[in-house]
C-alpha atoms as a PDB file:
ATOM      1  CA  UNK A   1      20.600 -30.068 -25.822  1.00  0.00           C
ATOM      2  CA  UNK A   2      23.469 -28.618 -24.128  1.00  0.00           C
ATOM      3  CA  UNK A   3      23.221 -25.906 -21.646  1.00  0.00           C
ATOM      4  CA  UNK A   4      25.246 -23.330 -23.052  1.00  0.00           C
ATOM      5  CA  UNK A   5      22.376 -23.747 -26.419  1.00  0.00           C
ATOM      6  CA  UNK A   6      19.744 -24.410 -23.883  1.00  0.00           C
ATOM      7  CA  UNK A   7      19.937 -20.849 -22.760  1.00  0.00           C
ATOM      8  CA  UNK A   8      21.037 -19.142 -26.129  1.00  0.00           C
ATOM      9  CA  UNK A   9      17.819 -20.592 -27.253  1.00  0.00           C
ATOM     10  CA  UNK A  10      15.550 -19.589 -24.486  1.00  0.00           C
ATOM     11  CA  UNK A  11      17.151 -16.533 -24.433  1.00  0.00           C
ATOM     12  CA  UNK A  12      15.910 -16.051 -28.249  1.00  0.00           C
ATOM     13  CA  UNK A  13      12.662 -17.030 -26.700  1.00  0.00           C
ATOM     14  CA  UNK A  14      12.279 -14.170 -24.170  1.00  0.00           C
ATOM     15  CA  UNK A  15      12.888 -11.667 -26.288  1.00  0.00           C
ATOM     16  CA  UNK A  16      10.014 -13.163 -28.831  1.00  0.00           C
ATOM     17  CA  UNK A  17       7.918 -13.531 -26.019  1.00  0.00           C
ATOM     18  CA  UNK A  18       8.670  -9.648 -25.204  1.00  0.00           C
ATOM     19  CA  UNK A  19       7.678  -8.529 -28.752  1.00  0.00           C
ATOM     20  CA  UNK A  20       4.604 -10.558 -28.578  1.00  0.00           C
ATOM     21  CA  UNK A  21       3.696  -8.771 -25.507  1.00  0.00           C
ATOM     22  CA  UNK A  22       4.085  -5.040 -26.624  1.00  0.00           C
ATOM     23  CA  UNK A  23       1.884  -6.312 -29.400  1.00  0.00           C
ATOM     24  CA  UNK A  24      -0.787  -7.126 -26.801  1.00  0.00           C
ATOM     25  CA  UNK A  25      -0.352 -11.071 -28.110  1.00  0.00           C
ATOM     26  CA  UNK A  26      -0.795 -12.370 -24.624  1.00  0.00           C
ATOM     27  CA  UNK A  27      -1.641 -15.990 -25.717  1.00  0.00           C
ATOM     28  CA  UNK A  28       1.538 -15.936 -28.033  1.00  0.00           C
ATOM     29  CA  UNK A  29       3.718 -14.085 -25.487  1.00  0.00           C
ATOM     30  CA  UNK A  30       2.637 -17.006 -23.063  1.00  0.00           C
ATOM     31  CA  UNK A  31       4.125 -19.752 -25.452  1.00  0.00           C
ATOM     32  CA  UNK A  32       7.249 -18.154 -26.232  1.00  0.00           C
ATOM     33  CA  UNK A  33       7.755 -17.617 -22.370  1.00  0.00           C
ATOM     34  CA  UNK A  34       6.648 -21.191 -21.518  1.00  0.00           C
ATOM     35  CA  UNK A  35       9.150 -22.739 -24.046  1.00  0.00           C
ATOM     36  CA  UNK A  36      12.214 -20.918 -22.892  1.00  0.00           C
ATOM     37  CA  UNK A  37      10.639 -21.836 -18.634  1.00  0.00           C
ATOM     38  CA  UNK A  38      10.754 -25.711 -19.855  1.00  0.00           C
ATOM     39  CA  UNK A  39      14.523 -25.501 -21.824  1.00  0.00           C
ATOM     40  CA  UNK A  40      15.535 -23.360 -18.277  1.00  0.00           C
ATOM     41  CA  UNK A  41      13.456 -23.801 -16.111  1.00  0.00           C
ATOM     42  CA  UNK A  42      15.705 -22.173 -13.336  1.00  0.00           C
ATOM     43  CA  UNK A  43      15.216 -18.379 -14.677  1.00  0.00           C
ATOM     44  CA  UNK A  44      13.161 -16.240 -12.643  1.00  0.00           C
ATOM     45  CA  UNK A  45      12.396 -13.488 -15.046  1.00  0.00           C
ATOM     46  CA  UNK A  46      11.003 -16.091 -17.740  1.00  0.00           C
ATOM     47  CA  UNK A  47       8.681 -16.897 -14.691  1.00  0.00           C
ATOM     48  CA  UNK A  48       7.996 -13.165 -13.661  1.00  0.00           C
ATOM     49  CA  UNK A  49       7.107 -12.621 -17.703  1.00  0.00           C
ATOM     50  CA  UNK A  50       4.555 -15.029 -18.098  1.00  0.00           C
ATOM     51  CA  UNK A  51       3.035 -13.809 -14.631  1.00  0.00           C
ATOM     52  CA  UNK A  52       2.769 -10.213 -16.577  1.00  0.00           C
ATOM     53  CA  UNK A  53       0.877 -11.685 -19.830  1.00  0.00           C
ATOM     54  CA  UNK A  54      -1.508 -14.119 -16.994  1.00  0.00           C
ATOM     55  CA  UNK A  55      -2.310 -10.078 -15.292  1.00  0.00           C
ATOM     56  CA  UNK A  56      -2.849  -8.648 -18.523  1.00  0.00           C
ATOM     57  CA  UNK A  57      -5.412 -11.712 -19.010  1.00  0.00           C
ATOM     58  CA  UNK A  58      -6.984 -11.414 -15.308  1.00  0.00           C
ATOM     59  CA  UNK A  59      -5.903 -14.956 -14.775  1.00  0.00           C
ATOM     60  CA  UNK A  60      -5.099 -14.342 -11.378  1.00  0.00           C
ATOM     61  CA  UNK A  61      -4.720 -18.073 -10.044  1.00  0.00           C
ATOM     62  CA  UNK A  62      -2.040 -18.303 -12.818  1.00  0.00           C
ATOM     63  CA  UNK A  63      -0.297 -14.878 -11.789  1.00  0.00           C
ATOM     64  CA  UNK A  64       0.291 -16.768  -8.537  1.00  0.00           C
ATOM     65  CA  UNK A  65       1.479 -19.341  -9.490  1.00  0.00           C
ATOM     66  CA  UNK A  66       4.393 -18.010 -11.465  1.00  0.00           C
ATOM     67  CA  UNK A  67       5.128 -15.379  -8.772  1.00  0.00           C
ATOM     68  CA  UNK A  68       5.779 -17.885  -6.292  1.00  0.00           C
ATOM     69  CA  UNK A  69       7.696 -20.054  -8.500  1.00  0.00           C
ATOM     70  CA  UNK A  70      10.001 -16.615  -9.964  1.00  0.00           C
ATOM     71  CA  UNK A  71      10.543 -15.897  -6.060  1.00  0.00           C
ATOM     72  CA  UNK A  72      11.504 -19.318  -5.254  1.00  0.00           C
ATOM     73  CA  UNK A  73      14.422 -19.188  -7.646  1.00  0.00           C
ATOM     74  CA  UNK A  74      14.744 -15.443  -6.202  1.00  0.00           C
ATOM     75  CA  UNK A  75      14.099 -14.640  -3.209  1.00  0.00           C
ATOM     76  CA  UNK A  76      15.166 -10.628  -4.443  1.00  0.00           C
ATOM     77  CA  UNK A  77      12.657 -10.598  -7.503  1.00  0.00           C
ATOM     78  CA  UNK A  78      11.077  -7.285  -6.856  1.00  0.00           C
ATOM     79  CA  UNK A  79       8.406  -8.448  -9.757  1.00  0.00           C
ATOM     80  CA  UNK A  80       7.610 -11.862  -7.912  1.00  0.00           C
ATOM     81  CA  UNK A  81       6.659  -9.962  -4.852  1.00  0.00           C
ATOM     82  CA  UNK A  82       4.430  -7.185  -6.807  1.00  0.00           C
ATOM     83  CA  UNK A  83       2.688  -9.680  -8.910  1.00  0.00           C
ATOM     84  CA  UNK A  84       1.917 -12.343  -5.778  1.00  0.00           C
ATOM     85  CA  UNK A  85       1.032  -8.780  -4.059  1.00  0.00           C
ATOM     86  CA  UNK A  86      -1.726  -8.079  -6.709  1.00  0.00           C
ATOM     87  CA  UNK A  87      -2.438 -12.044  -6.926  1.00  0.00           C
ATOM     88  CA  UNK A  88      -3.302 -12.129  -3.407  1.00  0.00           C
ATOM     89  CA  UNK A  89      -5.252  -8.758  -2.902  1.00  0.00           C
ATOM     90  CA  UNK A  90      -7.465 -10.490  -5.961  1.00  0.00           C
ATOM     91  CA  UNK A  91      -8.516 -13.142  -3.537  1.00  0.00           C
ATOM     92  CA  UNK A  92      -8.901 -10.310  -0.668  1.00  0.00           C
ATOM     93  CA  UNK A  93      -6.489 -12.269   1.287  1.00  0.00           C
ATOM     94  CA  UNK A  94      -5.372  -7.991   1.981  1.00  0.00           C
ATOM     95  CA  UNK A  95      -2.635  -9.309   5.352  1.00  0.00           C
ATOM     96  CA  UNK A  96      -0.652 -11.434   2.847  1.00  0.00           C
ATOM     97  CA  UNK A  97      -0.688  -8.860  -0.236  1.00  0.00           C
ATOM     98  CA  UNK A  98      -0.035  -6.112   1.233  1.00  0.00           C
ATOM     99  CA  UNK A  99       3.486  -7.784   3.019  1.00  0.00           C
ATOM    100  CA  UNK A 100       4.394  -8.720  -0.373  1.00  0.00           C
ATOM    101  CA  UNK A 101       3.911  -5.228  -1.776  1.00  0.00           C
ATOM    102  CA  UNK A 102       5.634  -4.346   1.254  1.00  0.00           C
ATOM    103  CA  UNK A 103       8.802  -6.372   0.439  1.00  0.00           C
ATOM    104  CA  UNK A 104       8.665  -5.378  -3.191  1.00  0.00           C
ATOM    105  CA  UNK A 105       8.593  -1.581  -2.612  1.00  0.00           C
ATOM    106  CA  UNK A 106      11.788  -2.267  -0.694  1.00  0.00           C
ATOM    107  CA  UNK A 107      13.476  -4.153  -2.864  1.00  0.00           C
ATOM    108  CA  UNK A 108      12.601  -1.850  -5.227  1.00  0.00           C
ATOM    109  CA  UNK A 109      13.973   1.209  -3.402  1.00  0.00           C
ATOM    110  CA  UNK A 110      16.870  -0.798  -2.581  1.00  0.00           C
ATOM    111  CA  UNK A 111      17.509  -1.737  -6.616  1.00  0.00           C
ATOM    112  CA  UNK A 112      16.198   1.568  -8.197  1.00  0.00           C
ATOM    113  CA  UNK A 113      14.561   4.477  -6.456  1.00  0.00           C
ATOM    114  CA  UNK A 114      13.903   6.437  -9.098  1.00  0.00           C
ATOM    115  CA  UNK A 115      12.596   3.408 -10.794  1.00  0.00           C
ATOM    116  CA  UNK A 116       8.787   3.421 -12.626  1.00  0.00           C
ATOM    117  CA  UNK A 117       8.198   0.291 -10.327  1.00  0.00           C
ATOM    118  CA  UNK A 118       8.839   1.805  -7.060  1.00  0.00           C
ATOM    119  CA  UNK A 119       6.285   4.191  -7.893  1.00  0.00           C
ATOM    120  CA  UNK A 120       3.545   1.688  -9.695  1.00  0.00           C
ATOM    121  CA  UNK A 121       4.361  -0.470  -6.486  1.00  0.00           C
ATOM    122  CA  UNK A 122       3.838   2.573  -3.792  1.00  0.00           C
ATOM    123  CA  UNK A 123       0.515   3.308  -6.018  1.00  0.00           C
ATOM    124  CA  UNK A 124      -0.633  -0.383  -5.872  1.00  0.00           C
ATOM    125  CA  UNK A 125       0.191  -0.648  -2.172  1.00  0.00           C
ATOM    126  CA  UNK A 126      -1.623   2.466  -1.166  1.00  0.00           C
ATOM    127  CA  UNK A 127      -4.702   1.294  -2.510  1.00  0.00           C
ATOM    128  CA  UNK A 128      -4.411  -1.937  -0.643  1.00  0.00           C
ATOM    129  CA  UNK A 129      -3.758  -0.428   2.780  1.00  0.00           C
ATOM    130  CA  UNK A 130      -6.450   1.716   1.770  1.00  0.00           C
ATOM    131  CA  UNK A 131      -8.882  -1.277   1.386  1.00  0.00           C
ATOM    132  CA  UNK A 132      -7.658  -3.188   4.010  1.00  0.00           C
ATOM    133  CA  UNK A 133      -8.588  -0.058   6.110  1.00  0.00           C
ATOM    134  CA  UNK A 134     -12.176  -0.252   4.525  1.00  0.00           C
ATOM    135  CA  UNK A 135     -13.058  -3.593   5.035  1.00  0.00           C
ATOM    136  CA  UNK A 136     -11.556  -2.965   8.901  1.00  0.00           C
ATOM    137  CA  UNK A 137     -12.976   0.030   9.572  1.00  0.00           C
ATOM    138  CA  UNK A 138     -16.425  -0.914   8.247  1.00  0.00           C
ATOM    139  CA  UNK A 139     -16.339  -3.843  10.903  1.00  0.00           C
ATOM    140  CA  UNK A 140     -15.000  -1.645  13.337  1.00  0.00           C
ATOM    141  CA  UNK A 141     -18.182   0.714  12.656  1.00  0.00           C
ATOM    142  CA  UNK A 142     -20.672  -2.728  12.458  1.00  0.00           C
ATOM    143  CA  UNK A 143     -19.391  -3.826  16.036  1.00  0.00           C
ATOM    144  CA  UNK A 144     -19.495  -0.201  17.216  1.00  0.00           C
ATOM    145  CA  UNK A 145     -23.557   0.789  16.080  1.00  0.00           C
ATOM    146  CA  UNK A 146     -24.423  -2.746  17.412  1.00  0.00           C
ATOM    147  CA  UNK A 147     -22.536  -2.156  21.022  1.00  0.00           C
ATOM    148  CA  UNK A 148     -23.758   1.651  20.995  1.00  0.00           C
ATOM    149  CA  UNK A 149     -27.710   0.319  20.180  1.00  0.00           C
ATOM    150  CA  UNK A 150     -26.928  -2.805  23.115  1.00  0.00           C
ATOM    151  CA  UNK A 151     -26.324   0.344  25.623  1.00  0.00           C
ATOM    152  CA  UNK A 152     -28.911   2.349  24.808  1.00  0.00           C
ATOM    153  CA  UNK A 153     -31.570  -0.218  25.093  1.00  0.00           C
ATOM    154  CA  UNK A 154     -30.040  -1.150  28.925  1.00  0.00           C
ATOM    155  CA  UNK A 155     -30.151   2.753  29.703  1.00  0.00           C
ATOM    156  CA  UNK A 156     -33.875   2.874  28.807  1.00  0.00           C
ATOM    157  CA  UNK A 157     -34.237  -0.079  30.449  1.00  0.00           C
ATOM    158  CA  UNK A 158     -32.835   1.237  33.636  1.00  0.00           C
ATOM    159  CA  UNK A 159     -34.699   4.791  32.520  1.00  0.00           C
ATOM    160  CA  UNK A 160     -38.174   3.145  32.937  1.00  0.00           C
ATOM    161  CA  UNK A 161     -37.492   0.842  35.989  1.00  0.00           C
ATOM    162  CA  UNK A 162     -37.061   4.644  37.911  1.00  0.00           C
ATOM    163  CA  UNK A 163     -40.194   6.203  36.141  1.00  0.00           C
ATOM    164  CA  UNK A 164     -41.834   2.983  37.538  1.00  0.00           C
ATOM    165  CA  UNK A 165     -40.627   3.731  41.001  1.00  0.00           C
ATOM    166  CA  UNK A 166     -41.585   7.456  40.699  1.00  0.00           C
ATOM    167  CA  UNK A 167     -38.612   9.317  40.346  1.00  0.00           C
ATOM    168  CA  UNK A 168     -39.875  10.733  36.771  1.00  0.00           C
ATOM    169  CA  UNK A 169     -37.409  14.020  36.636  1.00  0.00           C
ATOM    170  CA  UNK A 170     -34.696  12.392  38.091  1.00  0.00           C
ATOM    171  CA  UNK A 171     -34.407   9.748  35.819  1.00  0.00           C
ATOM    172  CA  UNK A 172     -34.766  12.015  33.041  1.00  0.00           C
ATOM    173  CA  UNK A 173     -32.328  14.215  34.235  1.00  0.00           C
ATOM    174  CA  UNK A 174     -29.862  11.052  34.372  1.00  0.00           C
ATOM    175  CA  UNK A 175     -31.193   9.473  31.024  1.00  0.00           C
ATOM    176  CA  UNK A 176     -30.377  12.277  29.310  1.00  0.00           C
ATOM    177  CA  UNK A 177     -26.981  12.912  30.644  1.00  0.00           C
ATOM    178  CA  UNK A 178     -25.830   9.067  30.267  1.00  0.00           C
ATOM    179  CA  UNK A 179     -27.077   9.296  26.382  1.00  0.00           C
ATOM    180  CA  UNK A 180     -24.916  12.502  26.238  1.00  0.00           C
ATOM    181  CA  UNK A 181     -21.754  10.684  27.672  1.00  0.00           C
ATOM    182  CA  UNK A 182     -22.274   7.559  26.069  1.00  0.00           C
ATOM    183  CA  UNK A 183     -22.488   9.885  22.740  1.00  0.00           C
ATOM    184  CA  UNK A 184     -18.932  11.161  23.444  1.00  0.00           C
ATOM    185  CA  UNK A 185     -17.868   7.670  23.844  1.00  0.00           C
ATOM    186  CA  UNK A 186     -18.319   6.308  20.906  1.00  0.00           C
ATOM    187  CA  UNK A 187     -17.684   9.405  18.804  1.00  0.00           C
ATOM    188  CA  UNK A 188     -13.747   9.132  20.482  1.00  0.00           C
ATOM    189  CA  UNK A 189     -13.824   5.651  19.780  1.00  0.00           C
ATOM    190  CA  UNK A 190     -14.851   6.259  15.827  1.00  0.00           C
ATOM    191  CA  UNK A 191     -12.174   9.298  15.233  1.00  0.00           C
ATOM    192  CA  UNK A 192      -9.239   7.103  14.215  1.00  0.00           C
ATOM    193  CA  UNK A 193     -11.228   5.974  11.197  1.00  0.00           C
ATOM    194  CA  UNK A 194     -12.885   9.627  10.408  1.00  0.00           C
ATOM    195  CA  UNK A 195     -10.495  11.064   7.860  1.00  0.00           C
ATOM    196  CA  UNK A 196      -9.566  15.134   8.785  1.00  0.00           C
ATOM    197  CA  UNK A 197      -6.483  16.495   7.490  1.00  0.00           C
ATOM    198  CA  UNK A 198      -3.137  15.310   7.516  1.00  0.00           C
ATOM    199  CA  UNK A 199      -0.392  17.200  10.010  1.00  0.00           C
ATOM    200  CA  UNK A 200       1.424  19.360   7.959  1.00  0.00           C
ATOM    201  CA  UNK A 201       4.492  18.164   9.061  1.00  0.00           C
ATOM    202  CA  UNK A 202       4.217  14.383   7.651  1.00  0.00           C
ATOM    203  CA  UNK A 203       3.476  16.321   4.561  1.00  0.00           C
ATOM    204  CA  UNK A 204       5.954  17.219   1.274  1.00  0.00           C
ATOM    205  CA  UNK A 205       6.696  20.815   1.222  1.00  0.00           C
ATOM    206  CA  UNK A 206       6.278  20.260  -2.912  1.00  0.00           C
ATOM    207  CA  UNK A 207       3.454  18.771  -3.713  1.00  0.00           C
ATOM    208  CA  UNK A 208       1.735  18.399  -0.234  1.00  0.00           C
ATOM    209  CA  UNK A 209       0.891  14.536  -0.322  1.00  0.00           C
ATOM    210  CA  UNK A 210       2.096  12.167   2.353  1.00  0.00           C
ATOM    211  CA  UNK A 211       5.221  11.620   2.781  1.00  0.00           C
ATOM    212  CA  UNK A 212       6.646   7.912   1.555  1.00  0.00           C
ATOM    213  CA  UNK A 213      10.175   8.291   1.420  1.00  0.00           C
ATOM    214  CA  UNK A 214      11.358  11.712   2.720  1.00  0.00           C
ATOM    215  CA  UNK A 215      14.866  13.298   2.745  1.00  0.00           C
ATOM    216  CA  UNK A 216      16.384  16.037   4.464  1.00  0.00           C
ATOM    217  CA  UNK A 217      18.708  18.861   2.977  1.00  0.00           C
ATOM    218  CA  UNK A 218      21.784  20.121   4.959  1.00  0.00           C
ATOM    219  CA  UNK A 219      19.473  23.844   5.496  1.00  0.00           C
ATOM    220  CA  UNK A 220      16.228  21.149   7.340  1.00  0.00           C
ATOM    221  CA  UNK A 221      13.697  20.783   4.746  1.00  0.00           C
ATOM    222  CA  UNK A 222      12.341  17.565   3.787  1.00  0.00           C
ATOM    223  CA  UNK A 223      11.155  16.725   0.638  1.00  0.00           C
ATOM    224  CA  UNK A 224       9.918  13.176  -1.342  1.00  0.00           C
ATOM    225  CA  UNK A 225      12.967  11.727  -2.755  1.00  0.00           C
ATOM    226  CA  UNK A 226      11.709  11.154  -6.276  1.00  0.00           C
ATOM    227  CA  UNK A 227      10.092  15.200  -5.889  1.00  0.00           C
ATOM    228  CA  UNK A 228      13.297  16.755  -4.976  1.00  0.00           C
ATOM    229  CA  UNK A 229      15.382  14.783  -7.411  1.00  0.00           C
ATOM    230  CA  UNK A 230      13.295  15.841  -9.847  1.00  0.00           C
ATOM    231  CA  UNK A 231      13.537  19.427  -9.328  1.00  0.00           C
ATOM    232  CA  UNK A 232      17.358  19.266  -9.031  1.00  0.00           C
ATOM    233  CA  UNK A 233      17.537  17.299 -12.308  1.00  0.00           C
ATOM    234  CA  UNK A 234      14.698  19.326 -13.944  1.00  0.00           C
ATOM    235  CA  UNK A 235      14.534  22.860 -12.312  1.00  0.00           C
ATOM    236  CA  UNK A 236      17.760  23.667 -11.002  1.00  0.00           C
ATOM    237  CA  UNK A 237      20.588  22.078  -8.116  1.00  0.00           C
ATOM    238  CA  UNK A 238      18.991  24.518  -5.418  1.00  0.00           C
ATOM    239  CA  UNK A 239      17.098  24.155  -2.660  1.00  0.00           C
ATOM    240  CA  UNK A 240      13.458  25.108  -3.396  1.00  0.00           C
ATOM    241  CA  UNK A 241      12.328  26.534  -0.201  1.00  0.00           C
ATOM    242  CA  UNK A 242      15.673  27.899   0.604  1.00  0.00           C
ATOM    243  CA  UNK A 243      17.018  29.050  -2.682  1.00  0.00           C
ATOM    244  CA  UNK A 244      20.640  27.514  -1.337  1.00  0.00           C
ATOM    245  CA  UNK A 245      23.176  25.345  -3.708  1.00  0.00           C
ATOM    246  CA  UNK A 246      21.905  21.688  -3.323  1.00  0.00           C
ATOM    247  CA  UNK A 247      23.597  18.583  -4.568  1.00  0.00           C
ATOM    248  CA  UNK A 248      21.549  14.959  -4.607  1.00  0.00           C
ATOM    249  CA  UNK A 249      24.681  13.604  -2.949  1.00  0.00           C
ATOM    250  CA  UNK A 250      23.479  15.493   0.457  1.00  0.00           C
ATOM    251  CA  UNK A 251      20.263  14.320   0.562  1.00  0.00           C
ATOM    252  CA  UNK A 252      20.117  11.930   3.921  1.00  0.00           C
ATOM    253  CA  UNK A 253      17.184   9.880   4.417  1.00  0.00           C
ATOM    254  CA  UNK A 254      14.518  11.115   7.080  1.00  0.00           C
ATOM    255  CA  UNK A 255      13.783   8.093   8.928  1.00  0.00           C
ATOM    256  CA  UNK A 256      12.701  10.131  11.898  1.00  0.00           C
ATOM    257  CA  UNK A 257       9.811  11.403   9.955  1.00  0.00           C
ATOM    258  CA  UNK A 258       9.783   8.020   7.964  1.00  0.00           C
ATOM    259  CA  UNK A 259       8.705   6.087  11.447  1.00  0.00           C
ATOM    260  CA  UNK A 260       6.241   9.337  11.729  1.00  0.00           C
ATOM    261  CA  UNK A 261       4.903   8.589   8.443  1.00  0.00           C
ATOM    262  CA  UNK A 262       4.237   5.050   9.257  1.00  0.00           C
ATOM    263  CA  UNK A 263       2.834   5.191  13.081  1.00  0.00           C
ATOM    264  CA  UNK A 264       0.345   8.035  11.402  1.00  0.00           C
ATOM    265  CA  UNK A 265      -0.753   5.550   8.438  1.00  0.00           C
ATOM    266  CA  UNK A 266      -1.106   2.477  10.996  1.00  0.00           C
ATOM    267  CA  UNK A 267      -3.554   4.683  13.122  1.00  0.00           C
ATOM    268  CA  UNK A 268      -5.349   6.701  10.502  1.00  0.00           C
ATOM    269  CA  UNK A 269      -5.874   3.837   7.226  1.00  0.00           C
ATOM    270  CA  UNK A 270      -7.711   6.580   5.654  1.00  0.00           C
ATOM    271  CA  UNK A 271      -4.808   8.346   4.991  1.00  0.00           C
ATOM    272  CA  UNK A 272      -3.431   5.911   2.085  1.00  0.00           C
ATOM    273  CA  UNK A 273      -6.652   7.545   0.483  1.00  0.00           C
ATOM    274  CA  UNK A 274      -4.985  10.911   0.524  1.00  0.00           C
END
């Protein structure tokens, strides 16, 4: 078949594969998708599309599989990265999901900000850092009752040697005090995984989550990028806070508060929660 009919044809076959899918034929969207992958084989998106109808099936191994093969032809393919994400995080291998979330939030930004994928991707990726911050922490907290229980026991240890030798208030004096300090100890060393409140300042003045991408306006507010765009779009071209004239066009990316955002989130996984 020649090339220029090749694609024609698996073009015809995408777009039967894509009204299979809105159907919810999976198993039919998968052939359609399969025959245009072996007339051109060198097509990411016919890849990335049969990854979809493989998650809509929970047939993760297969999700994979396509992912990698959609980003091998692309290294771009902001769907690639998601789906190997959400492959990956299925096999709880969280380090290697969450970079590829990582990489397809940013092409994604880069492509589309105001994009539904950027924000299914951001949603996705937050719950991952939030479990890879469960499963951590809960080791973290494992390693910590076990080391806190280890010193005990050698206090009391030491406690009754000196009630052996006869110095019965001293020791207790000293017990008690050590147990006190050794308290402190460990409830420093547990704060970075106690969730509290998030500083007001890493905050959206609009809807008071975290920030994730955060612009400023010429007056010094900063706002979430998809928040503030929709208020100029929606609400009016003013500044919300400020009530001045405000154009999209003089939005500038925060990445002072960005790098904020991000040293905050590394410290405190609880926060992805939020």
């Amino acid at each position: 078949m020649a090339p220029s009919l090749a694609l024609s044809t698996a073009e015809k076959l995408r777009k039967d594969g894509n009204t299979y899918f809105k159907k919810d034929r999976f198993a039919a969207a998968i052939d359609a998708y399969t025959e245009a992958i072996t007339l051109c084989p060198n097509v990411p998106v016919y890849w990335t599309n049969r990854a979809l109808c493989h998650r809509k099936r929970n047939d993760w191994t297969k999700v994979e599989e396509d992912s990698r093969k959609a980003i091998q032809l692309d290294h771009n393919s902001v769907k690639g990265n998601y789906m190997l994400g959400l492959a990956l995080l299925q096999k709880q291998e969280y380090a290697e999901g969450v970079k590829a979330l990582e990489r397809a939030l940013d092409l994604g930004r880069g492509a589309n900000p105001k994009g539904y994928m950027v924000e299914e991707i951001w949603q996705e990726l937050s719950k991952a850092k939030y479990m890879e911050w469960e499963d951590t922490s809960s080791k973290r907290s494992w390693e910590l009752q076990n080391l806190k229980a280890d010193c005990e026991t050698a206090l009391k240890e030491k406690h009754d040697a000196l009630q052996v030798e006869g110095f019965l208030d001293e020791a207790a004096t000293t017990h008690m005090k050590q147990l006190e300090a050794l308290g402190r100890v460990f409830e420093k060393a547990a704060e970075a995984d106690t969730p509290s409140e998030v500083p007001d300042y890493l905050c959206c003045k609009i809807t008071l989550d975290i920030f994730r991408d955060p612009v400023i306006t010429p007056s010094g507010v900063t706002y979430e990028r998809s928040v503030i765009h929709h208020h100029l779009e929606k609400v009016g071209r003013f500044d919300p806070i400020t009530r001045e004239l405000l154009d999209q066009s003089e939005l500038i990316p925060n990445f002072a508060i960005k790098e904020a955002v991000q040293a905050y989130l590394q410290q405190h996984g609880w926060a992805y929660g939020t």
